[in-house]
Protein backbone atom coordinates (compact mmCIF):
# COMPACT_ATOMS: atom_id res chain seq x y z
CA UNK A 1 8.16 -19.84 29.58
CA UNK A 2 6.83 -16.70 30.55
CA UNK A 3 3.15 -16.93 30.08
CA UNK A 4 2.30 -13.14 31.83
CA UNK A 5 0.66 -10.70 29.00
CA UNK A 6 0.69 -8.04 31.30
CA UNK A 7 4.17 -7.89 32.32
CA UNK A 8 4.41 -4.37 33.00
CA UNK A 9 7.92 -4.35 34.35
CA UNK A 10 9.75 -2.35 31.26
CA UNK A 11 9.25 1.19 31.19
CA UNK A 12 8.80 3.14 28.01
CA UNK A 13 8.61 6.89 26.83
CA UNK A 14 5.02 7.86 25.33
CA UNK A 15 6.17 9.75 22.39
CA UNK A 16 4.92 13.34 21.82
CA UNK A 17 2.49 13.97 18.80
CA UNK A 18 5.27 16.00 17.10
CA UNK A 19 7.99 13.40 17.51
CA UNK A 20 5.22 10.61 16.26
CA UNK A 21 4.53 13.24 13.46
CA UNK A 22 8.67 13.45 12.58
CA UNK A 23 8.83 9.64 12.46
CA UNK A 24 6.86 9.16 9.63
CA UNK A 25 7.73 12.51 7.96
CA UNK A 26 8.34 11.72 4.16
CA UNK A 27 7.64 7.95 4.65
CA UNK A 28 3.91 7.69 5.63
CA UNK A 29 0.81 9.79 3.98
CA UNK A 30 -2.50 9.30 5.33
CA UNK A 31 -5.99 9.25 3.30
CA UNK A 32 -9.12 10.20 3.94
CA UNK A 33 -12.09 10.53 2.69
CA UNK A 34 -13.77 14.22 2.21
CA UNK A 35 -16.27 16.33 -0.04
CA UNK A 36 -14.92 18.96 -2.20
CA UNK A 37 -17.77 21.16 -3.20
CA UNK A 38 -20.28 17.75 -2.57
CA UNK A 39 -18.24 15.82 -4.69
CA UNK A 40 -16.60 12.92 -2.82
CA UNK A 41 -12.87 13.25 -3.14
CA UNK A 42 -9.93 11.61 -1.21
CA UNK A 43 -7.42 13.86 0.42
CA UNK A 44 -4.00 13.06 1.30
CA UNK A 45 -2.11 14.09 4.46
CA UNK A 46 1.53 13.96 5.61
CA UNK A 47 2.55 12.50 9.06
CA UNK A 48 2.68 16.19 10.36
CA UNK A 49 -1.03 16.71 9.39
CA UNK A 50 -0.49 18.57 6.62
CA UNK A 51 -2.50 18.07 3.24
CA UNK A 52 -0.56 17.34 0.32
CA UNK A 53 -2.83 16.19 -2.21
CA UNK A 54 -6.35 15.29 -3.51
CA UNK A 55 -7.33 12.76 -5.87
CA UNK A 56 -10.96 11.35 -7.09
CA UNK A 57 -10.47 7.79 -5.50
CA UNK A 58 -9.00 6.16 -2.78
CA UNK A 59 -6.81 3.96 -5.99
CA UNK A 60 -5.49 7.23 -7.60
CA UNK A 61 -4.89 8.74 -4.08
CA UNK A 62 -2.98 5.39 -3.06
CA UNK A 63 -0.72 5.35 -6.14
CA UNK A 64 0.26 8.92 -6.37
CA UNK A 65 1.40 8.25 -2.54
CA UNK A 66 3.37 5.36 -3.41
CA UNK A 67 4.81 7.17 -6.75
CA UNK A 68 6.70 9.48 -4.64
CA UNK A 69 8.06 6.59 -2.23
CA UNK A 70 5.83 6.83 0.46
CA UNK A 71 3.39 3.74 2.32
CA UNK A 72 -0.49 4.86 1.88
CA UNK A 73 -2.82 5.01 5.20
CA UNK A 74 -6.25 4.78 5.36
CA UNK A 75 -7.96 7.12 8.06
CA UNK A 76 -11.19 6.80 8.74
């Protein structure tokens, strides 16, 4: 049994920020928390960084993401 963690012997790409972005495209939205005009409020994002909607709470914000088929992120 190979008991080395840090077997470093496979060699992987490190993905650009746009190709990370196109992988979750459509499947992933990310939520954070923000003020809008001192009222807290949580925004949510797409996987390209793009906002795509606001809602009052982190619940609302989390089930209008998973209405439209998507997995909710929290970002803090």
């Amino acid at each position: 049994m190979n008991t080395n963690r840090n077997d470093r012997s496979h060699s992987f790409p490190i993905p650009t920020r746009e190709q990370l972005a196109q992988i979750g495209l459509g499947g992933v939205a990310y939520l954070r928390p923000v003020l809008v005009g001192g009222t807290p409020a949580v925004a949510i994002f797409g996987a390209d960084g793009r906002q795509i909607g606001l809602a009052p709470d982190v619940a609302q914000a989390a089930r209008a993401v998973l209405e439209h088929e998507m997995v909710p992120v929290s970002v803090h």
